[in-house]
Protein backbone atom coordinates (compact mmCIF):
# COMPACT_ATOMS: atom_id res chain seq x y z
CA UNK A 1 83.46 127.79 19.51
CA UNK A 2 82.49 131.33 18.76
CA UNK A 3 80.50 132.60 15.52
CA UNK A 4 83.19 133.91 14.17
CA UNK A 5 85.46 131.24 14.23
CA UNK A 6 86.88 129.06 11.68
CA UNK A 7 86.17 125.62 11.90
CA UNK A 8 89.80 124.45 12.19
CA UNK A 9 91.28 126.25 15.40
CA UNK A 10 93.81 125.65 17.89
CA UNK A 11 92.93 125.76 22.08
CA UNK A 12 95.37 127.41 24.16
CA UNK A 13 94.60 126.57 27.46
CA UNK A 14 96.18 129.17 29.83
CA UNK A 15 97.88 128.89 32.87
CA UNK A 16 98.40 132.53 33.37
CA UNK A 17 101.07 132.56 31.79
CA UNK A 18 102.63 135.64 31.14
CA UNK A 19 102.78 134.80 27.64
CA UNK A 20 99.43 133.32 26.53
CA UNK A 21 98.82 135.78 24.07
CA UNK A 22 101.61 135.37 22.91
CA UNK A 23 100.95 131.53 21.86
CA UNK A 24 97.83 132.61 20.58
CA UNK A 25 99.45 135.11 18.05
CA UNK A 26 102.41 132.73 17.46
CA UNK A 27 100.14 130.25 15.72
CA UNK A 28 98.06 132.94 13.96
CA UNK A 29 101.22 133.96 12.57
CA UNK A 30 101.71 130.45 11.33
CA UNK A 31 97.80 131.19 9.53
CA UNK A 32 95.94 128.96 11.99
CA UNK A 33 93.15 130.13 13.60
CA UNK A 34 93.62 130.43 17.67
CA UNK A 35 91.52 130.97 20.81
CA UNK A 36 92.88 130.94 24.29
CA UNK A 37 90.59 129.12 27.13
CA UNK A 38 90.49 128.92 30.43
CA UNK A 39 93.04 125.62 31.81
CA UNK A 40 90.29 124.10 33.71
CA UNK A 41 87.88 124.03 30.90
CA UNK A 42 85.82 120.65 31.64
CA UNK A 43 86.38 117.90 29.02
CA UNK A 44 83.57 117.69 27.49
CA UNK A 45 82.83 121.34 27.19
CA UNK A 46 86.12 121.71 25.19
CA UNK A 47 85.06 118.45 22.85
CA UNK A 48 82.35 120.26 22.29
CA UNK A 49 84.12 123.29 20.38
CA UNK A 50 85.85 120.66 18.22
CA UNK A 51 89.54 122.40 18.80
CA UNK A 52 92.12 120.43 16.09
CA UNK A 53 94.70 120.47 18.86
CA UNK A 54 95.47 122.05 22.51
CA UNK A 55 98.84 124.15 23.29
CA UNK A 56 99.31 124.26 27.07
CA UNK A 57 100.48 127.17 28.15
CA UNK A 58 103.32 128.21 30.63
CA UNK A 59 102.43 129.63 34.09
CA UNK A 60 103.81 130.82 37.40
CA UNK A 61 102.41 128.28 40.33
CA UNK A 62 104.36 125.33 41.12
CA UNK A 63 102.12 122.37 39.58
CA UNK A 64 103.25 120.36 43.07
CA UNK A 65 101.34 123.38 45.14
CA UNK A 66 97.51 122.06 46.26
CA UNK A 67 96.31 125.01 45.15
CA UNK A 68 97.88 125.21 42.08
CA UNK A 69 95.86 125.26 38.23
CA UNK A 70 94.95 121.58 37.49
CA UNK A 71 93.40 120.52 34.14
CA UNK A 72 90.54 118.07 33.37
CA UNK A 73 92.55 114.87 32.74
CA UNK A 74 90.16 114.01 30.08
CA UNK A 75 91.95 116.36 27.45
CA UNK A 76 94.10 113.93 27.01
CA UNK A 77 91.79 111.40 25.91
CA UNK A 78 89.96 113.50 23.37
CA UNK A 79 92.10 112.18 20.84
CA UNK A 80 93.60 115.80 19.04
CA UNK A 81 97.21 116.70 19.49
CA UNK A 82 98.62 118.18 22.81
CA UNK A 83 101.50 120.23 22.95
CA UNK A 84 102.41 121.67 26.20
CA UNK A 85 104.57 124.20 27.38
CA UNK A 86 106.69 125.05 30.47
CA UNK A 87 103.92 124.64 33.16
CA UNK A 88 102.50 122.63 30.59
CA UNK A 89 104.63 120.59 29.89
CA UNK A 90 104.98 120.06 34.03
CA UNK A 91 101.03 119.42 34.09
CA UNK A 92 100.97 117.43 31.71
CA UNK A 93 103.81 114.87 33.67
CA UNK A 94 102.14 114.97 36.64
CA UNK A 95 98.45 114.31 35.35
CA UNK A 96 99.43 111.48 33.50
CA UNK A 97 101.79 109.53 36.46
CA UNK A 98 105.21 111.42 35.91
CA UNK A 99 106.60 113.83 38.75
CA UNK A 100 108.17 116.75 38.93
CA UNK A 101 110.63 118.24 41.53
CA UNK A 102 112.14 121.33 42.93
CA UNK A 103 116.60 120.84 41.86
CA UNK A 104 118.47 123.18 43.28
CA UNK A 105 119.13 125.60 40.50
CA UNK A 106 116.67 126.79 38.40
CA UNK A 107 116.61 128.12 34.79
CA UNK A 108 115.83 131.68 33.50
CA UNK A 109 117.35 133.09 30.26
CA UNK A 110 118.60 131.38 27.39
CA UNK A 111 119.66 127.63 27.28
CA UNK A 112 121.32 125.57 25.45
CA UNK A 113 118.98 122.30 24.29
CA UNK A 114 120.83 118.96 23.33
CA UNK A 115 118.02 117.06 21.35
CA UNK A 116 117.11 113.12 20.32
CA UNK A 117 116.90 112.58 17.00
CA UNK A 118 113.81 111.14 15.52
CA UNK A 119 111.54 113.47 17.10
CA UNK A 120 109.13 115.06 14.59
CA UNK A 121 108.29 118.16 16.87
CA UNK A 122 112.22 119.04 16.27
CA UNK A 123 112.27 118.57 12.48
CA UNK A 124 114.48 120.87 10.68
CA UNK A 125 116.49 122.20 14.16
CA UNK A 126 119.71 121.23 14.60
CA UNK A 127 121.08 118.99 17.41
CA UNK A 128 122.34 121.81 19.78
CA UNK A 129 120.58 124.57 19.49
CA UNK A 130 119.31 128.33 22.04
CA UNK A 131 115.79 127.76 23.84
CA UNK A 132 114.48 130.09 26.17
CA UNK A 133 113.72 128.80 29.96
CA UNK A 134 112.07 130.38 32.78
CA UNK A 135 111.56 127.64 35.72
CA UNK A 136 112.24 125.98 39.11
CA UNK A 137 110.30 122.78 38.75
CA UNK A 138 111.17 120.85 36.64
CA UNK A 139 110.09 116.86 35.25
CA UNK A 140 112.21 114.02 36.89
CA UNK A 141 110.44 110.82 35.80
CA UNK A 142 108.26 110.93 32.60
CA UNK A 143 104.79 109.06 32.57
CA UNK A 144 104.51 105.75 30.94
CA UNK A 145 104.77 105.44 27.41
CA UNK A 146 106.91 108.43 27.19
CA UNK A 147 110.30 109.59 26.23
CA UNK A 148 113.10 112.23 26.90
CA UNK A 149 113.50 113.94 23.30
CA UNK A 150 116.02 117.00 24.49
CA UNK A 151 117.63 117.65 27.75
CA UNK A 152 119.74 121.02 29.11
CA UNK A 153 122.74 121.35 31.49
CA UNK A 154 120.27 121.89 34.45
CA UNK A 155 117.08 120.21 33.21
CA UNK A 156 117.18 116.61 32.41
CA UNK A 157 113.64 116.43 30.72
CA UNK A 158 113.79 119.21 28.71
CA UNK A 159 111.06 118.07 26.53
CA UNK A 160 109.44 114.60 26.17
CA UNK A 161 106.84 113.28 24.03
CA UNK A 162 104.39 110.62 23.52
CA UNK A 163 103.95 110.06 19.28
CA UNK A 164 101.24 107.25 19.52
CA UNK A 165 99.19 110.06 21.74
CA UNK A 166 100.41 112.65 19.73
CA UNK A 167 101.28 114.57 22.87
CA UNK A 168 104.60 116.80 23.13
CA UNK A 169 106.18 118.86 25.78
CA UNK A 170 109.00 121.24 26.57
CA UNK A 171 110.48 123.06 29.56
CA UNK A 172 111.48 125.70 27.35
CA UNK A 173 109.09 128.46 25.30
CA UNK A 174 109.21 128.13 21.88
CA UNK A 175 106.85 130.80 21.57
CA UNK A 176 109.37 133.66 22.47
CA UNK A 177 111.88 135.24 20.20
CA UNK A 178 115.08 134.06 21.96
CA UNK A 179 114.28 130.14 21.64
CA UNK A 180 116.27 130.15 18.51
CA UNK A 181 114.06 127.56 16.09
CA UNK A 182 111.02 128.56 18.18
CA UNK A 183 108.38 128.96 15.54
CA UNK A 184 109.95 126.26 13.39
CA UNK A 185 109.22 124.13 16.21
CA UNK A 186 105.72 125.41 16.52
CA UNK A 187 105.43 125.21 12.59
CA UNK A 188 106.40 121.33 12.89
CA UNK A 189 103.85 121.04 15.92
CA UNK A 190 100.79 122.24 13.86
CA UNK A 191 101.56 121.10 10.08
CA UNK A 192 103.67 117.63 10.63
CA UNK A 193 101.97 116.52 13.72
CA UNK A 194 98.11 118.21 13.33
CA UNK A 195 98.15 118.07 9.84
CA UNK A 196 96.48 121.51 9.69
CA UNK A 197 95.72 123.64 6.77
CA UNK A 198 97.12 127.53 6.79
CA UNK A 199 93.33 128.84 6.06
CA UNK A 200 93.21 131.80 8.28
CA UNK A 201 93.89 135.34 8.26
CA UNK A 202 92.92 138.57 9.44
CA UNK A 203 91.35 139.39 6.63
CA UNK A 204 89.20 136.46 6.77
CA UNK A 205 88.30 137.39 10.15
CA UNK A 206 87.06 140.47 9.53
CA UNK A 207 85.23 138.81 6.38
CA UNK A 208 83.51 136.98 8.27
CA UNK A 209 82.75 139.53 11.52
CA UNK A 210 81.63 141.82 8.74
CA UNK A 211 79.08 139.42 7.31
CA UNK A 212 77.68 138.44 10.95
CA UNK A 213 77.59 141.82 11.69
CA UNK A 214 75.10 142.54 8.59
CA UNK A 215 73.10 139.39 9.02
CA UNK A 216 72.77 140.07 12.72
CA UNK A 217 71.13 143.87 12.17
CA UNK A 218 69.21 142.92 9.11
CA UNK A 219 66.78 146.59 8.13
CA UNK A 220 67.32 147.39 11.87
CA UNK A 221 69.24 150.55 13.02
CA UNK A 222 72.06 150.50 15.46
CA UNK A 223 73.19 153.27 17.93
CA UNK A 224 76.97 153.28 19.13
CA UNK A 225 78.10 154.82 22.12
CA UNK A 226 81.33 155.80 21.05
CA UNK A 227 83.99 156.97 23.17
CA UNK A 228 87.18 157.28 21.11
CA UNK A 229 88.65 154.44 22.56
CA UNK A 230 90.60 151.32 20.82
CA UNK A 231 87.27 148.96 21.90
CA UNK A 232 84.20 150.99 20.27
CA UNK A 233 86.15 152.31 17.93
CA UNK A 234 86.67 149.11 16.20
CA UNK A 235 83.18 148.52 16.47
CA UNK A 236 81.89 151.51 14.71
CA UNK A 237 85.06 150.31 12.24
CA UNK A 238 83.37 147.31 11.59
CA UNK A 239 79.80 148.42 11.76
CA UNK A 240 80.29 150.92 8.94
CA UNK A 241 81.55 148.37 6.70
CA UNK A 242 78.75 146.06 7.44
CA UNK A 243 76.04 148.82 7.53
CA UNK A 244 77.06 152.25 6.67
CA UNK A 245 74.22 154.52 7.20
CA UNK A 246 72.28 151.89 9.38
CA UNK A 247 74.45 153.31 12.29
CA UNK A 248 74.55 156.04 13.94
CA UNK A 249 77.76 156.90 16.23
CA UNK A 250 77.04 159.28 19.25
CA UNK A 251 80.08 160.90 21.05
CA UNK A 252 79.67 162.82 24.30
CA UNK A 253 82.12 165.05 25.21
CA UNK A 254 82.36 165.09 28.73
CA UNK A 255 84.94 168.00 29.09
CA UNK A 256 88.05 164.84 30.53
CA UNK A 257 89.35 164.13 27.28
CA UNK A 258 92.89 164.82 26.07
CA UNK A 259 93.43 167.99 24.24
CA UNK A 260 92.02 167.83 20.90
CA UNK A 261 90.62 164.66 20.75
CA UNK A 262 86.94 165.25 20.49
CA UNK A 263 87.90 167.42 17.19
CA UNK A 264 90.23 164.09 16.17
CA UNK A 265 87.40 161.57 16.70
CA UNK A 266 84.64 163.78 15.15
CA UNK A 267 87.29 164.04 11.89
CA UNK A 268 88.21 160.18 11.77
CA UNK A 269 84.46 159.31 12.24
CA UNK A 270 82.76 161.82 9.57
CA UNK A 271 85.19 161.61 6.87
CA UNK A 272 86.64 157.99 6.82
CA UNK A 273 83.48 156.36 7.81
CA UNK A 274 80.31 156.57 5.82
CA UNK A 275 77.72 156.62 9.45
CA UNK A 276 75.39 159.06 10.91
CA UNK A 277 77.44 160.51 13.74
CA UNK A 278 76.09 162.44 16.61
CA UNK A 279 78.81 164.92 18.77
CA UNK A 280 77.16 166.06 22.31
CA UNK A 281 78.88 168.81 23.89
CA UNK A 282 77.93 167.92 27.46
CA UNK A 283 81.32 169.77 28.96
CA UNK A 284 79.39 172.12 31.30
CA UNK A 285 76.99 169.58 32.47
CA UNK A 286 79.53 167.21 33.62
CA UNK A 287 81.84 170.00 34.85
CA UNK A 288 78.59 171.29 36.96
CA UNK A 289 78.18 167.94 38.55
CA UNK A 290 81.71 167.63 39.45
């Protein structure tokens, strides 16, 4: 668990998924803090940041490849909520004694889901409803303890779920726009099943990034290479709200930028910003060197 983080957060553990940050900003919508983590994060290592439940993202291997992304079985046993998603929902079969197989059609584009009733993770959906599916593989026999809670035309386990384990699963991504009850779905996930409190924000964050920020400097001074760019300029963004004239902010000019912006980034950085900032006109020694 970072500094910065809140105490209550939710793990994504990515597959590569081409939509990991995606889940990330899904549930920060929802005001839950999020952090996405590598998918073969040991067990115990994970414990150890205290996560109040694990969303397991999508991905493009085949989880019946050798060489395809495994995860530590022990997540499963750490006793917080699981919710898995398209290759995670396939990972999370196979790992705990289901299988998966290759049918002859595939799904990509939107679907329509037939689901149980009864199953808390589809509160407040309707029984037919538009999901979103991108997949080959798909789960043929569930693992013990286990049961089918939707199904599609093509995919027979379209999600499944284990309550006493708290663990849920779905072929489909809720996380994208076009899975019609998507963030409901998500919403029921974190508040129903988790229980979690909607305690974050970005404000908060940069509360609390602020305040580390001061406490880390202290009566120290701080010197920013700043190049213009998204990353250091939220830093100096954040340092001169934590410590104003503390900083100072030194931009070289190297004579490569776009037109105008070394006049743009001097302007943004000496009259929104309350730092010491330094402009170096270095244009003829870099274009000497070239």
């Amino acid at each position: 668990m970072t500094e910065a983080q809140p105490k209550q957060f939710v793990a994504v553990l990515d597959f590569g998924a081409q939509y990991g940050q995606l889940i990330a900003r899904r549930v920060r919508d929802l005001n839950v803090y999020s952090e996405i983590v590598p998918c073969d994060i040991p067990a115990d290592e994970l414990a150890a940041m205290k996560p109040a439940a694990l969303i397991l993202s999508g991905g493009p291997a085949s989880v019946n490849d050798p060489e395809a992304p495994r995860v530590d079985p022990g997540i499963y046993e750490l006793g917080v909520p699981v919710l898995g998603f398209c290759y995670g929902h396939q990972i999370t079969a196979v790992t705990l004694g289901g299988k998966v197989f290759h049918p002859e059609v595939g799904e990509y584009g939107h679907a329509e889901l037939e689901r149980e009733a009864g199953s808390a993770l589809f509160n407040n959906t309707p029984m037919k409803q538009t999901v979103w599916m991108s997949h080959f593989d798909a789960v043929c026999d569930v693992p013990e303890g286990f049961k089918v809670t939707a199904r599609t035309k093509v995919c027979p386990v379209a999600a499944m779920e284990n309550p006493e384990r708290k663990i849920y699963t779905t072929q489909f991504h809720p996380e994208v726009k076009h899975t019609e009850y998507g963030q409901q779905i998500l919403s029921n996930f974190l508040f129903d099943i988790c229980k979690l409190e909607k305690n974050w924000s970005m404000d908060n964050l940069v509360e609390t990034m602020t305040q580390q920020f001061r406490e880390k400097v202290g009566d120290n001074r701080v010197i920013l290479a700043l190049s213009g760019g998204v990353d250091s300029s939220v830093v100096a963004a954040l340092g001169a709200r934590a410590i104003g004239k503390q900083m100072t902010c030194v931009f070289i000019n190297h004579g490569l930028l776009r037109k105008n912006e070394p006049e743009q980034v001097e302007e943004v950085f000496t009259k929104q910003f309350d730092v010491d900032f330094i402009h170096v006109h270095a244009e003829d020694r870099y274009a000497e060197l070239l």
